[in-house]
PDB file of N, CA and C in Angstrom:
ATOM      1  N   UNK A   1      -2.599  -3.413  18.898  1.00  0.00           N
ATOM      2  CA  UNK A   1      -1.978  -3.450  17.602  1.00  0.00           C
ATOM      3  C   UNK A   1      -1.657  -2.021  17.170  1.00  0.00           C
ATOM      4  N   UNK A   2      -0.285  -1.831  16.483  1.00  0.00           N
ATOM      5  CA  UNK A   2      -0.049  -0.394  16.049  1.00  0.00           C
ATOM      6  C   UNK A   2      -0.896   0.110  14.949  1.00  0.00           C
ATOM      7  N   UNK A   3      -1.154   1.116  14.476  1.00  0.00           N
ATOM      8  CA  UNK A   3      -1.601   1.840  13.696  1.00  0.00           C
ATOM      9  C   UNK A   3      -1.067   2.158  12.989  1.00  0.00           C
ATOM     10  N   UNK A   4      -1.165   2.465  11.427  1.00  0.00           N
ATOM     11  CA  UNK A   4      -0.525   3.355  10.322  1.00  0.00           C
ATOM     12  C   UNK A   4      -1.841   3.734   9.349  1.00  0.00           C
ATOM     13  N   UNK A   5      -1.102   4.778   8.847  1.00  0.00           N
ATOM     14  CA  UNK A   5      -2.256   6.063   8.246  1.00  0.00           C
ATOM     15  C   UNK A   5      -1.722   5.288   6.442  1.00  0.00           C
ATOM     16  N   UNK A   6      -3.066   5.019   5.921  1.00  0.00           N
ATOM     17  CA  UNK A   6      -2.618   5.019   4.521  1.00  0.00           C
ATOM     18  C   UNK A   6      -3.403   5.988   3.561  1.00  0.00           C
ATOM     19  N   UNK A   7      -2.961   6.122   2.802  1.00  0.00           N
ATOM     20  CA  UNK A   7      -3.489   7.333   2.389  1.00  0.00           C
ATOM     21  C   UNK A   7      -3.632   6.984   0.336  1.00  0.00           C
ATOM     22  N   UNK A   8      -5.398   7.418   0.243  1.00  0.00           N
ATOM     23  CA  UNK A   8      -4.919   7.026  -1.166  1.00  0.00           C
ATOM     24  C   UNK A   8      -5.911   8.081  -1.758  1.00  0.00           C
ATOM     25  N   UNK A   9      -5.335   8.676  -3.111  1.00  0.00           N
ATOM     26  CA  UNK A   9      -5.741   9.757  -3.946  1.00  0.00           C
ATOM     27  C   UNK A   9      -7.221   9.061  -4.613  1.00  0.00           C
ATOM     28  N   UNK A  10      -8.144   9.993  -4.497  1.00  0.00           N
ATOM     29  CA  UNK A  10      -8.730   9.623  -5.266  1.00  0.00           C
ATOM     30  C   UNK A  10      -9.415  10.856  -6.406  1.00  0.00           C
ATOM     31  N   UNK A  11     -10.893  10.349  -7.448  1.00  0.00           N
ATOM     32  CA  UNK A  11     -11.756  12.165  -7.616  1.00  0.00           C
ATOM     33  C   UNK A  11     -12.501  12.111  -6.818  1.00  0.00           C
ATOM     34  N   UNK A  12     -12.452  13.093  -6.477  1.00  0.00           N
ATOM     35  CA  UNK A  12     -13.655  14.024  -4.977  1.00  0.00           C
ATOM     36  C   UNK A  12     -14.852  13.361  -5.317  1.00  0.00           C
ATOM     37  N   UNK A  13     -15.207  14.052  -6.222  1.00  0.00           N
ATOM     38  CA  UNK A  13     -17.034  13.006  -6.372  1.00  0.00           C
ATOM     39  C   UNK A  13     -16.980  12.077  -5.841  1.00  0.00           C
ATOM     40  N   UNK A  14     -16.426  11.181  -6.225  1.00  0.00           N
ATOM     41  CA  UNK A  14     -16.111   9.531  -6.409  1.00  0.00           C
ATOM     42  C   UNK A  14     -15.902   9.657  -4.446  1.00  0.00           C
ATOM     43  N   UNK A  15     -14.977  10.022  -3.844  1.00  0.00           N
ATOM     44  CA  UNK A  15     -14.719  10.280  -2.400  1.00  0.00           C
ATOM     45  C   UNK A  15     -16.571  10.475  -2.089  1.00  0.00           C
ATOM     46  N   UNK A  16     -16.997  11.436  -2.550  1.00  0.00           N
ATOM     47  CA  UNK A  16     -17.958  11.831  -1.534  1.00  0.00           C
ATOM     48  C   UNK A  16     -18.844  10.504  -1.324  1.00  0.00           C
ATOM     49  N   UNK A  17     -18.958  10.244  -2.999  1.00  0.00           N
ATOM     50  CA  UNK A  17     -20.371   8.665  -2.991  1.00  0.00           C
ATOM     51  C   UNK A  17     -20.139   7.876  -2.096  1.00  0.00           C
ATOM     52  N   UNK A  18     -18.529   7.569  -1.894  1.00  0.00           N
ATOM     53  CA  UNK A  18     -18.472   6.482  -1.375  1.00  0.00           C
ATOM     54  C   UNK A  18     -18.172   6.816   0.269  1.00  0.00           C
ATOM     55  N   UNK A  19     -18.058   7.794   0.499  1.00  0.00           N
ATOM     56  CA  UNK A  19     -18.234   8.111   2.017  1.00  0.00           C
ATOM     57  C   UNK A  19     -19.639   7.936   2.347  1.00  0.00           C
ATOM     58  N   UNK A  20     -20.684   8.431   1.486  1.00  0.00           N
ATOM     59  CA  UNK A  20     -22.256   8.715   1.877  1.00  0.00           C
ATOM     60  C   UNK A  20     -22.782   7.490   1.790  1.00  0.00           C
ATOM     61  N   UNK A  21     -21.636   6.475   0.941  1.00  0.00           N
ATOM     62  CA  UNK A  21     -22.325   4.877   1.213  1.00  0.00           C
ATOM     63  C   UNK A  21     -22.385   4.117   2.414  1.00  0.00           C
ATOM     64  N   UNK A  22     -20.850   4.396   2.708  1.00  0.00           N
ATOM     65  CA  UNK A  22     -20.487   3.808   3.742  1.00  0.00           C
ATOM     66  C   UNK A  22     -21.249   4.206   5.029  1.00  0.00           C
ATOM     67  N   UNK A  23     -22.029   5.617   5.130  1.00  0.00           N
ATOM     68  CA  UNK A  23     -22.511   6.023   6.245  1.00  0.00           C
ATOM     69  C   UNK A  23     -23.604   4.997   5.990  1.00  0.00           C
ATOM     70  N   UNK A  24     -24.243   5.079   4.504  1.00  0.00           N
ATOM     71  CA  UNK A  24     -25.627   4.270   4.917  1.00  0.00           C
ATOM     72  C   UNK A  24     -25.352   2.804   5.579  1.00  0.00           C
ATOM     73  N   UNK A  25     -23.911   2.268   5.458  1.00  0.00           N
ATOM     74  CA  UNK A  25     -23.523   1.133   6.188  1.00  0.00           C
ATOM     75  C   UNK A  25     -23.293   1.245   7.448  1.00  0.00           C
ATOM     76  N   UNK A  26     -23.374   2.077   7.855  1.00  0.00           N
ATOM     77  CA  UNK A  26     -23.279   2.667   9.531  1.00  0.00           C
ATOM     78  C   UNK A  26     -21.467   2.238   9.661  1.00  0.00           C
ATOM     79  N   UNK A  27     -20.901   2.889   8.965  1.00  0.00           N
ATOM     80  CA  UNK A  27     -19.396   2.917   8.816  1.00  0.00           C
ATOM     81  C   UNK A  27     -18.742   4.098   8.204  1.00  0.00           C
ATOM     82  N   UNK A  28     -17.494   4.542   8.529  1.00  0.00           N
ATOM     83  CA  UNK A  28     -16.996   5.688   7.965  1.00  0.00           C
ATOM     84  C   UNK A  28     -16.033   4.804   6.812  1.00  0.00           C
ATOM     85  N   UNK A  29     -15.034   5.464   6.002  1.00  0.00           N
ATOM     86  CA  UNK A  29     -14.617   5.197   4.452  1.00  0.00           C
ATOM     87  C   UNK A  29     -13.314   4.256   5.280  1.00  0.00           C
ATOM     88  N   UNK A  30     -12.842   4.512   6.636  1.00  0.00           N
ATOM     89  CA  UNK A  30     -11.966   4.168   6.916  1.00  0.00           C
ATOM     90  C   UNK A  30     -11.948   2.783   7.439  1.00  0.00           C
ATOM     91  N   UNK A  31     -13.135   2.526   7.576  1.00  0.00           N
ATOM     92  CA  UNK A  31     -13.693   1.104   8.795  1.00  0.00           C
ATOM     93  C   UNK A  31     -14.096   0.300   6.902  1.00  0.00           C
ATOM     94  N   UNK A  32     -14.469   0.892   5.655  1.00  0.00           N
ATOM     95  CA  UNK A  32     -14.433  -0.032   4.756  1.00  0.00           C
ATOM     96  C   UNK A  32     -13.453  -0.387   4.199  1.00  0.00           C
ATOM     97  N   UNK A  33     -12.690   0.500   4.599  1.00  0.00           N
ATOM     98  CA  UNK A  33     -10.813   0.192   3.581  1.00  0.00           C
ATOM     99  C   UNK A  33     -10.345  -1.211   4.526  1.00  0.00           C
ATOM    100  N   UNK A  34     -10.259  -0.795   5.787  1.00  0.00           N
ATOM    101  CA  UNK A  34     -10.014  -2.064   6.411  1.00  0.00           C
ATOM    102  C   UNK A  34     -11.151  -3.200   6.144  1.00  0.00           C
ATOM    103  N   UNK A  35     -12.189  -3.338   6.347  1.00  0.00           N
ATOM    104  CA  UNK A  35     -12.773  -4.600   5.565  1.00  0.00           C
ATOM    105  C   UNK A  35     -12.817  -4.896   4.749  1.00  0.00           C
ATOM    106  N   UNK A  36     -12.405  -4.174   3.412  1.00  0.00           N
ATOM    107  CA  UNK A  36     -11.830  -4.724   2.515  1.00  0.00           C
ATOM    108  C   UNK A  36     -10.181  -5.339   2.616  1.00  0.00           C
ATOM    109  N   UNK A  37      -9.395  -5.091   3.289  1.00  0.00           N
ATOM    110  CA  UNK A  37      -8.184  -5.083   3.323  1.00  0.00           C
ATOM    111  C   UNK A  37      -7.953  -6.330   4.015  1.00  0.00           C
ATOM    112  N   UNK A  38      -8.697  -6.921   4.915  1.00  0.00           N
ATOM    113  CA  UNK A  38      -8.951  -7.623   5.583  1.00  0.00           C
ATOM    114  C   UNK A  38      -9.742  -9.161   4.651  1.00  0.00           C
ATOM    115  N   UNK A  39     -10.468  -8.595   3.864  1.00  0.00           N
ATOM    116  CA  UNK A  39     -11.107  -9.664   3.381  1.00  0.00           C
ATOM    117  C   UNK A  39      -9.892 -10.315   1.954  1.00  0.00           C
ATOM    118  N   UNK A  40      -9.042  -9.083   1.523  1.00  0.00           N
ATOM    119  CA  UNK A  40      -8.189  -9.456   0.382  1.00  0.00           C
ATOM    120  C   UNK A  40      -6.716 -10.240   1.204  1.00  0.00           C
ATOM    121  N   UNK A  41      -6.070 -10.034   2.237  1.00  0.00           N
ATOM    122  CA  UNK A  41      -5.381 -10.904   3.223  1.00  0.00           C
ATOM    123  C   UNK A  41      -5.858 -12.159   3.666  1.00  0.00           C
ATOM    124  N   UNK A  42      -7.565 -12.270   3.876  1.00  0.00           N
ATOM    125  CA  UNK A  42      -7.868 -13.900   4.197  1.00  0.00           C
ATOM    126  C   UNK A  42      -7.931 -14.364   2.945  1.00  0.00           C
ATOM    127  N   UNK A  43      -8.481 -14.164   2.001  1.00  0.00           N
ATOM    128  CA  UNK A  43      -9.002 -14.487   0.763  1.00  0.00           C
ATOM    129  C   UNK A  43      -7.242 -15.059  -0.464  1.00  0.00           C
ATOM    130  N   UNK A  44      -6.771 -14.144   0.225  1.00  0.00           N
ATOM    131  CA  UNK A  44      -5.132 -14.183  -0.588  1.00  0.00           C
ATOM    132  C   UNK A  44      -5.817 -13.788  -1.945  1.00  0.00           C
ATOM    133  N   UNK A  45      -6.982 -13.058  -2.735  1.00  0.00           N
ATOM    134  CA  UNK A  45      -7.257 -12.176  -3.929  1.00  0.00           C
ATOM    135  C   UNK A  45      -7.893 -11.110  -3.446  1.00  0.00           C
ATOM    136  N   UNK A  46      -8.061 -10.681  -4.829  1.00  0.00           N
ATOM    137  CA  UNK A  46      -9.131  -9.288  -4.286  1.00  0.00           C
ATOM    138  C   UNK A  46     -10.499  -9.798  -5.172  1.00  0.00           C
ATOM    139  N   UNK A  47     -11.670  -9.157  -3.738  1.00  0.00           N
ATOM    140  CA  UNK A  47     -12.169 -10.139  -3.418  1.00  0.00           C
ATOM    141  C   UNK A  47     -13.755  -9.695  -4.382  1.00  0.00           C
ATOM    142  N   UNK A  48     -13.579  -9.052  -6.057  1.00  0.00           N
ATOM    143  CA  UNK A  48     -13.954  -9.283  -7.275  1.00  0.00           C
ATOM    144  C   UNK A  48     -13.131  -9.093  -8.258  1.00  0.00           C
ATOM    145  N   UNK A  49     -14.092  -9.488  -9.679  1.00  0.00           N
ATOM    146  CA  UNK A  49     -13.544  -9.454 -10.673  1.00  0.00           C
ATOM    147  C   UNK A  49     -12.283  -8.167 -11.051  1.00  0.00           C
ATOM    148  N   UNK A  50     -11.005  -8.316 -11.725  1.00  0.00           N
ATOM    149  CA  UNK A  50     -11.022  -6.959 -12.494  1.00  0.00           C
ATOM    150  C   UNK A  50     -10.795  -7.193 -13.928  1.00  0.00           C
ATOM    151  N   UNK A  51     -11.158  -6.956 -15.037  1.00  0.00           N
ATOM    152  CA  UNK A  51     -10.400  -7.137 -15.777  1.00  0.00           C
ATOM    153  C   UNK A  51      -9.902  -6.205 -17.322  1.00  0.00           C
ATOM    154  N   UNK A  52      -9.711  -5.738 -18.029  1.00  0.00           N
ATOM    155  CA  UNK A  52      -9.340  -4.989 -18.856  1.00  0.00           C
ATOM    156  C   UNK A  52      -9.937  -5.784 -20.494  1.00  0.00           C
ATOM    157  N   UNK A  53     -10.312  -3.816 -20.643  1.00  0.00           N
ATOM    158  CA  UNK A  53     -10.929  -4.345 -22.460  1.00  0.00           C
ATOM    159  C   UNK A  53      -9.974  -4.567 -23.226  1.00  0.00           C
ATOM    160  N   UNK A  54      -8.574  -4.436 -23.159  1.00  0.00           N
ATOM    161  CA  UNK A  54      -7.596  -4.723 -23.715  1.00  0.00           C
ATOM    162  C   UNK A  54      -7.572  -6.384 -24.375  1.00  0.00           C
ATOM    163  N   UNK A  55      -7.947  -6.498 -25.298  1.00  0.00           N
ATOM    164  CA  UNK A  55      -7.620  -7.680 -25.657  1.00  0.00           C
ATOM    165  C   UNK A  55      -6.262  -8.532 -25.830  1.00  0.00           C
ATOM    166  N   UNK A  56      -5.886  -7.412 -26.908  1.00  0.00           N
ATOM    167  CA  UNK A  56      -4.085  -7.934 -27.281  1.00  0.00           C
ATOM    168  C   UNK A  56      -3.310  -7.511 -26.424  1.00  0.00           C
ATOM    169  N   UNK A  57      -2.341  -8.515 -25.686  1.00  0.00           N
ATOM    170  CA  UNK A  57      -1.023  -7.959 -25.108  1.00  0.00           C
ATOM    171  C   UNK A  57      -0.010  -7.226 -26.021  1.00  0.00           C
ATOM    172  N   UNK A  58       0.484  -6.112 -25.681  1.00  0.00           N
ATOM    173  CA  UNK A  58       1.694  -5.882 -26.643  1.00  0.00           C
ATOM    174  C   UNK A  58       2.670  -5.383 -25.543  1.00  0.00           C
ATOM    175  N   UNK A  59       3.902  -5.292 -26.131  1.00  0.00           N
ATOM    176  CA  UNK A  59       4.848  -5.187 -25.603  1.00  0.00           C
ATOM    177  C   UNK A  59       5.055  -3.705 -24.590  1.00  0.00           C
ATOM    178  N   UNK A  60       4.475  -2.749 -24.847  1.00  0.00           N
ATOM    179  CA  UNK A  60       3.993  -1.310 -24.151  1.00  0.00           C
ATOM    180  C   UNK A  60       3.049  -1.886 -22.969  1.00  0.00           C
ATOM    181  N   UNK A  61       2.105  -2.325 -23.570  1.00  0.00           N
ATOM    182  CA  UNK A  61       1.072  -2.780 -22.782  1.00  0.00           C
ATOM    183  C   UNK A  61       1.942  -3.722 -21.184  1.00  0.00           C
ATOM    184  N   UNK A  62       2.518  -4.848 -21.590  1.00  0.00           N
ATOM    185  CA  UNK A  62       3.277  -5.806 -20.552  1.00  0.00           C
ATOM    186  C   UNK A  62       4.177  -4.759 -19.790  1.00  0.00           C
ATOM    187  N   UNK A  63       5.117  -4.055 -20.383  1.00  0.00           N
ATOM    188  CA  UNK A  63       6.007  -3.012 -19.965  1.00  0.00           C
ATOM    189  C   UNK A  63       5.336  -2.430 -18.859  1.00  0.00           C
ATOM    190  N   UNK A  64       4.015  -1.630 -19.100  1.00  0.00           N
ATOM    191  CA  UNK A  64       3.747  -0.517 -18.524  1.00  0.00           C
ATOM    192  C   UNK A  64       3.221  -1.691 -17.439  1.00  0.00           C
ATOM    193  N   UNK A  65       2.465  -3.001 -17.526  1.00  0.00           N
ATOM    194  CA  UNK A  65       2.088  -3.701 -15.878  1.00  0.00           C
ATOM    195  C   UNK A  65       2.927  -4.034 -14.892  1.00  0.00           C
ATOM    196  N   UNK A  66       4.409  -4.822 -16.062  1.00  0.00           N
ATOM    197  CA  UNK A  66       5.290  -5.082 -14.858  1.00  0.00           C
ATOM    198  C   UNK A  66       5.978  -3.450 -13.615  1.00  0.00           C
ATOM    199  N   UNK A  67       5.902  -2.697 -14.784  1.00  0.00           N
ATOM    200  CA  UNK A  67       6.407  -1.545 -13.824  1.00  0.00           C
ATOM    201  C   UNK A  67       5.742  -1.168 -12.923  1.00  0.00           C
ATOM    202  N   UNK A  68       4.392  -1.437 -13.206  1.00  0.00           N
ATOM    203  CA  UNK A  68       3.128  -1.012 -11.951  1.00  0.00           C
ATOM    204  C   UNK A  68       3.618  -1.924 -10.627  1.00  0.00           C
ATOM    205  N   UNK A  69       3.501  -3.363 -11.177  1.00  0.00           N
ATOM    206  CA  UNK A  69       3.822  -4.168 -10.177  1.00  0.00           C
ATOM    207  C   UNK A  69       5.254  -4.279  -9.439  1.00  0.00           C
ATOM    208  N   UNK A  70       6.016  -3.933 -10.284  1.00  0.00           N
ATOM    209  CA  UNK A  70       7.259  -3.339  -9.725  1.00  0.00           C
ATOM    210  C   UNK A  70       7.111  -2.519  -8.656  1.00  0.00           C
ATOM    211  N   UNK A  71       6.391  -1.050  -8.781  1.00  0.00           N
ATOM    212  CA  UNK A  71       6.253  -0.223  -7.950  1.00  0.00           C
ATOM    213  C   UNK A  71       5.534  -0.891  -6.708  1.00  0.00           C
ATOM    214  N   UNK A  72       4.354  -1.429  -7.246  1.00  0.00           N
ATOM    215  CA  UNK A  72       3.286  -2.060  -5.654  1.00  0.00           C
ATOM    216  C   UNK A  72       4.459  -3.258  -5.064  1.00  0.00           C
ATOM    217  N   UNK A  73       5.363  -3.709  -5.746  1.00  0.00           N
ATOM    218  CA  UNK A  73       6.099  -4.727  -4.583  1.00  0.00           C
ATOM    219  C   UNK A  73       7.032  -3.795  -3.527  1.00  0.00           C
ATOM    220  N   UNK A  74       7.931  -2.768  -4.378  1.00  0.00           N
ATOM    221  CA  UNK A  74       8.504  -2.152  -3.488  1.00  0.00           C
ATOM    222  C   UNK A  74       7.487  -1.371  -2.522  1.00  0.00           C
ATOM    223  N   UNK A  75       6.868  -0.791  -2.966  1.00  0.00           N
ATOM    224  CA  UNK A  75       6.112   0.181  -2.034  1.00  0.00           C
ATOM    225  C   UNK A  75       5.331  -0.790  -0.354  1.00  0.00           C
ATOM    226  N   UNK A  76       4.964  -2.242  -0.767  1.00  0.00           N
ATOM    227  CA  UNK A  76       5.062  -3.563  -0.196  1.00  0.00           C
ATOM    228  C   UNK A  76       5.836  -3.798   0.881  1.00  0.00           C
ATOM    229  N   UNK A  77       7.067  -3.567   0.141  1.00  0.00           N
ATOM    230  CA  UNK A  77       8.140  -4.564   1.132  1.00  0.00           C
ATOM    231  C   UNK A  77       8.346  -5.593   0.087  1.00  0.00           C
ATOM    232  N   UNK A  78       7.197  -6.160  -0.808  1.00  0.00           N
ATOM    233  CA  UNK A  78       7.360  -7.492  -1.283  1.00  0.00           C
ATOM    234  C   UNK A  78       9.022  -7.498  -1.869  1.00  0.00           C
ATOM    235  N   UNK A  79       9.226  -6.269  -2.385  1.00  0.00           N
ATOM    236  CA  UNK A  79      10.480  -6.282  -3.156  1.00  0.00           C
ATOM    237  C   UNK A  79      12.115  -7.012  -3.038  1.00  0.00           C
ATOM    238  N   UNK A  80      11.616  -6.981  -1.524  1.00  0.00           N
ATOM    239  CA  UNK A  80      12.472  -7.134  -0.217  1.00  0.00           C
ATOM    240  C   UNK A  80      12.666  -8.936  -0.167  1.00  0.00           C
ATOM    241  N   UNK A  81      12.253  -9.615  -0.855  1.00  0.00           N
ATOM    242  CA  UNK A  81      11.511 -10.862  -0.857  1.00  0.00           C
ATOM    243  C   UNK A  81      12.820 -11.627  -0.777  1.00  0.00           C
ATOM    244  N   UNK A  82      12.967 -12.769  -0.180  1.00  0.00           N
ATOM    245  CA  UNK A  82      13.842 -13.522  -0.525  1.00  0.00           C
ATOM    246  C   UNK A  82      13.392 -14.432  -1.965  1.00  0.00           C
ATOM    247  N   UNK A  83      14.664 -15.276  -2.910  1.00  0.00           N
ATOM    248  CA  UNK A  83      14.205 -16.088  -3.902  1.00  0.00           C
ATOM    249  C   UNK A  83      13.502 -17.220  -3.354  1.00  0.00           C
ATOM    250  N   UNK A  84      14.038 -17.276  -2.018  1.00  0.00           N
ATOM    251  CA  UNK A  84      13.353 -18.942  -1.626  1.00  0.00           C
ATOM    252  C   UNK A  84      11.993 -18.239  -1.075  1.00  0.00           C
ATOM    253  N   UNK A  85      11.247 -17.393  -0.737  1.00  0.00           N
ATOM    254  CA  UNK A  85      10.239 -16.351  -0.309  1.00  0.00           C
ATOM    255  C   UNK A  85       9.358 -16.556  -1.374  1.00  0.00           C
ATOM    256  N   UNK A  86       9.920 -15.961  -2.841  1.00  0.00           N
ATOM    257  CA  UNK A  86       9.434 -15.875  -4.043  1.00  0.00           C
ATOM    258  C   UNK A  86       8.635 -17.014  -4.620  1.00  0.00           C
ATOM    259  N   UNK A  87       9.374 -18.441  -4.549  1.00  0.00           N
ATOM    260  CA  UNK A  87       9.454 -19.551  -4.852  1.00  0.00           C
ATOM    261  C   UNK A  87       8.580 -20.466  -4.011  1.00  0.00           C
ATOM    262  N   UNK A  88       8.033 -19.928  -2.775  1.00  0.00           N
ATOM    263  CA  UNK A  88       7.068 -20.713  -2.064  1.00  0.00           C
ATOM    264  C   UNK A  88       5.443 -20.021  -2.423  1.00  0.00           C
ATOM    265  N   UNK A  89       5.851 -18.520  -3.010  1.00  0.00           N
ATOM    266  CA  UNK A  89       4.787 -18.114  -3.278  1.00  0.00           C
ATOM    267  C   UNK A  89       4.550 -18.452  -4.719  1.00  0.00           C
ATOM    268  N   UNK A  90       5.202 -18.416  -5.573  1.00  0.00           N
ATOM    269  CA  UNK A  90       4.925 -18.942  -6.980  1.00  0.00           C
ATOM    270  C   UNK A  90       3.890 -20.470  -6.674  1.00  0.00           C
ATOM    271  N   UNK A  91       4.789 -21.302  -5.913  1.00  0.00           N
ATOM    272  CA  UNK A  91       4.075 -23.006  -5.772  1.00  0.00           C
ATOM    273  C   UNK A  91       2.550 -22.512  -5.306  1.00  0.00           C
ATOM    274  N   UNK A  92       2.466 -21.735  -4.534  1.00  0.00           N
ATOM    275  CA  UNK A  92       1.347 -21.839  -3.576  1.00  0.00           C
ATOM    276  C   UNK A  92       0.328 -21.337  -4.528  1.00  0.00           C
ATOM    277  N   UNK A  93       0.449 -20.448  -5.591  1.00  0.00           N
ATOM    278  CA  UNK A  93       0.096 -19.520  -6.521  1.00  0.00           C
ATOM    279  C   UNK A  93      -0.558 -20.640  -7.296  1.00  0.00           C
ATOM    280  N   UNK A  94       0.264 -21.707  -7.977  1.00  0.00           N
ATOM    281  CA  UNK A  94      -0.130 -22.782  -8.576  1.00  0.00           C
ATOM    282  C   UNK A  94      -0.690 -23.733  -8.237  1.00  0.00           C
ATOM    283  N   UNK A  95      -0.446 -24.416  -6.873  1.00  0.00           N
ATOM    284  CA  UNK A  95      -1.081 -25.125  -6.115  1.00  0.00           C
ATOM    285  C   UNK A  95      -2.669 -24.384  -6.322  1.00  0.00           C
ATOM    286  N   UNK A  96      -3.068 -23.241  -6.197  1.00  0.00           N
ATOM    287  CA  UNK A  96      -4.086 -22.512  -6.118  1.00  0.00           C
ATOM    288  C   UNK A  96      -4.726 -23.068  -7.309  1.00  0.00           C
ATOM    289  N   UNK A  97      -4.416 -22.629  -8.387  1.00  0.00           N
ATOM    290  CA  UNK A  97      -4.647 -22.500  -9.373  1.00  0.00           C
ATOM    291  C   UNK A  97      -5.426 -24.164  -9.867  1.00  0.00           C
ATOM    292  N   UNK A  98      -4.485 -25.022  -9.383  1.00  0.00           N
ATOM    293  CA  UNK A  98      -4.980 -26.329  -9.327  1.00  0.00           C
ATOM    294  C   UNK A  98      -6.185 -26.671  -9.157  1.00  0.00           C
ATOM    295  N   UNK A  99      -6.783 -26.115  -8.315  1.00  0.00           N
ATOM    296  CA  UNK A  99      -8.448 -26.131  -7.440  1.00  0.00           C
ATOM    297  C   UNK A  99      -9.377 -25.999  -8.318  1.00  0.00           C
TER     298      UNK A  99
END
Protein backbone atom coordinates (compact mmCIF):
# COMPACT_ATOMS: atom_id res chain seq x y z
CA UNK A 1 0.00 0.00 0.00
CA UNK A 2 1.33 3.60 -0.84
CA UNK A 3 2.22 5.96 1.73
CA UNK A 4 1.47 9.69 2.33
CA UNK A 5 2.93 12.03 4.98
CA UNK A 6 0.16 14.02 6.84
CA UNK A 7 1.10 16.52 8.71
CA UNK A 8 -0.77 18.37 11.51
CA UNK A 9 0.16 21.60 13.64
CA UNK A 10 -0.08 21.31 16.89
CA UNK A 11 1.34 23.25 20.81
CA UNK A 12 4.64 21.62 21.51
CA UNK A 13 3.70 20.73 25.07
CA UNK A 14 0.63 19.18 24.01
CA UNK A 15 3.12 17.23 21.08
CA UNK A 16 5.47 16.18 23.73
CA UNK A 17 2.54 14.52 26.30
CA UNK A 18 1.24 12.87 23.74
CA UNK A 19 4.34 11.41 22.18
CA UNK A 20 5.53 10.26 25.90
CA UNK A 21 2.02 8.57 25.97
CA UNK A 22 2.14 6.85 23.15
CA UNK A 23 5.68 5.47 24.05
CA UNK A 24 4.12 4.22 27.29
CA UNK A 25 1.80 2.37 24.63
CA UNK A 26 4.80 0.89 23.07
CA UNK A 27 3.89 3.09 19.91
CA UNK A 28 5.27 6.21 18.32
CA UNK A 29 2.55 9.43 17.66
CA UNK A 30 2.50 8.11 14.14
CA UNK A 31 1.30 4.34 14.66
CA UNK A 32 -1.64 6.35 16.99
CA UNK A 33 -2.77 8.76 14.26
CA UNK A 34 -3.28 5.75 12.16
CA UNK A 35 -5.30 3.86 14.82
CA UNK A 36 -7.20 6.39 15.29
CA UNK A 37 -7.76 7.04 11.63
CA UNK A 38 -8.51 3.66 11.16
CA UNK A 39 -10.96 3.27 13.91
CA UNK A 40 -12.93 6.73 12.60
CA UNK A 41 -13.15 4.96 8.74
CA UNK A 42 -14.63 1.59 10.34
CA UNK A 43 -16.73 3.31 12.80
CA UNK A 44 -17.93 5.99 9.93
CA UNK A 45 -17.65 8.71 13.43
CA UNK A 46 -15.10 9.85 15.47
CA UNK A 47 -14.76 7.54 17.77
CA UNK A 48 -15.77 10.13 21.10
CA UNK A 49 -17.79 12.67 22.19
CA UNK A 50 -17.18 16.39 20.89
CA UNK A 51 -19.19 18.92 21.73
CA UNK A 52 -19.25 22.79 22.27
CA UNK A 53 -20.34 25.15 25.30
CA UNK A 54 -21.95 27.17 22.82
CA UNK A 55 -25.42 26.91 23.47
CA UNK A 56 -27.16 29.35 20.97
CA UNK A 57 -26.61 28.96 17.28
CA UNK A 58 -26.22 32.32 15.65
CA UNK A 59 -25.70 33.19 12.41
CA UNK A 60 -21.56 33.97 12.83
CA UNK A 61 -21.49 31.00 14.76
CA UNK A 62 -23.22 28.55 11.60
CA UNK A 63 -21.12 30.76 9.09
CA UNK A 64 -17.87 30.22 10.68
CA UNK A 65 -18.78 25.85 10.80
CA UNK A 66 -19.98 25.60 7.38
CA UNK A 67 -16.73 27.27 6.18
CA UNK A 68 -14.67 24.91 8.36
CA UNK A 69 -16.46 22.12 6.74
CA UNK A 70 -16.19 23.62 3.52
CA UNK A 71 -12.48 23.67 3.88
CA UNK A 72 -12.21 19.80 5.42
CA UNK A 73 -14.38 18.63 2.24
CA UNK A 74 -12.13 20.23 -0.21
CA UNK A 75 -8.98 19.53 1.48
CA UNK A 76 -10.89 15.68 1.36
CA UNK A 77 -11.60 15.37 -2.06
CA UNK A 78 -15.15 15.18 -0.52
CA UNK A 79 -15.74 18.45 -2.43
CA UNK A 80 -15.26 16.62 -5.55
CA UNK A 81 -18.49 14.62 -4.68
CA UNK A 82 -20.95 13.81 -7.11
CA UNK A 83 -24.93 14.98 -6.16
CA UNK A 84 -25.92 11.39 -6.58
CA UNK A 85 -22.49 10.65 -4.17
CA UNK A 86 -23.93 13.32 -1.79
CA UNK A 87 -27.40 11.86 -1.73
CA UNK A 88 -26.42 8.23 -0.87
CA UNK A 89 -24.49 9.67 1.89
CA UNK A 90 -27.17 11.96 3.31
CA UNK A 91 -29.72 8.47 3.26
CA UNK A 92 -27.07 6.44 4.85
CA UNK A 93 -26.48 9.39 7.41
CA UNK A 94 -30.23 8.97 8.27
CA UNK A 95 -30.67 5.50 7.89
CA UNK A 96 -27.94 5.77 10.78
CA UNK A 97 -29.56 7.93 12.69
CA UNK A 98 -32.63 5.62 12.70
CA UNK A 99 -30.81 2.99 15.01
Amino acid sequence: MAQATFSVRMDEVLKKQFDALCQEFGMNASTAINVFARAVVRERKIPFEISSPESEITRAGAMQAFMTLRAQARDSGAAGMSLDEINREIALARAEAEV
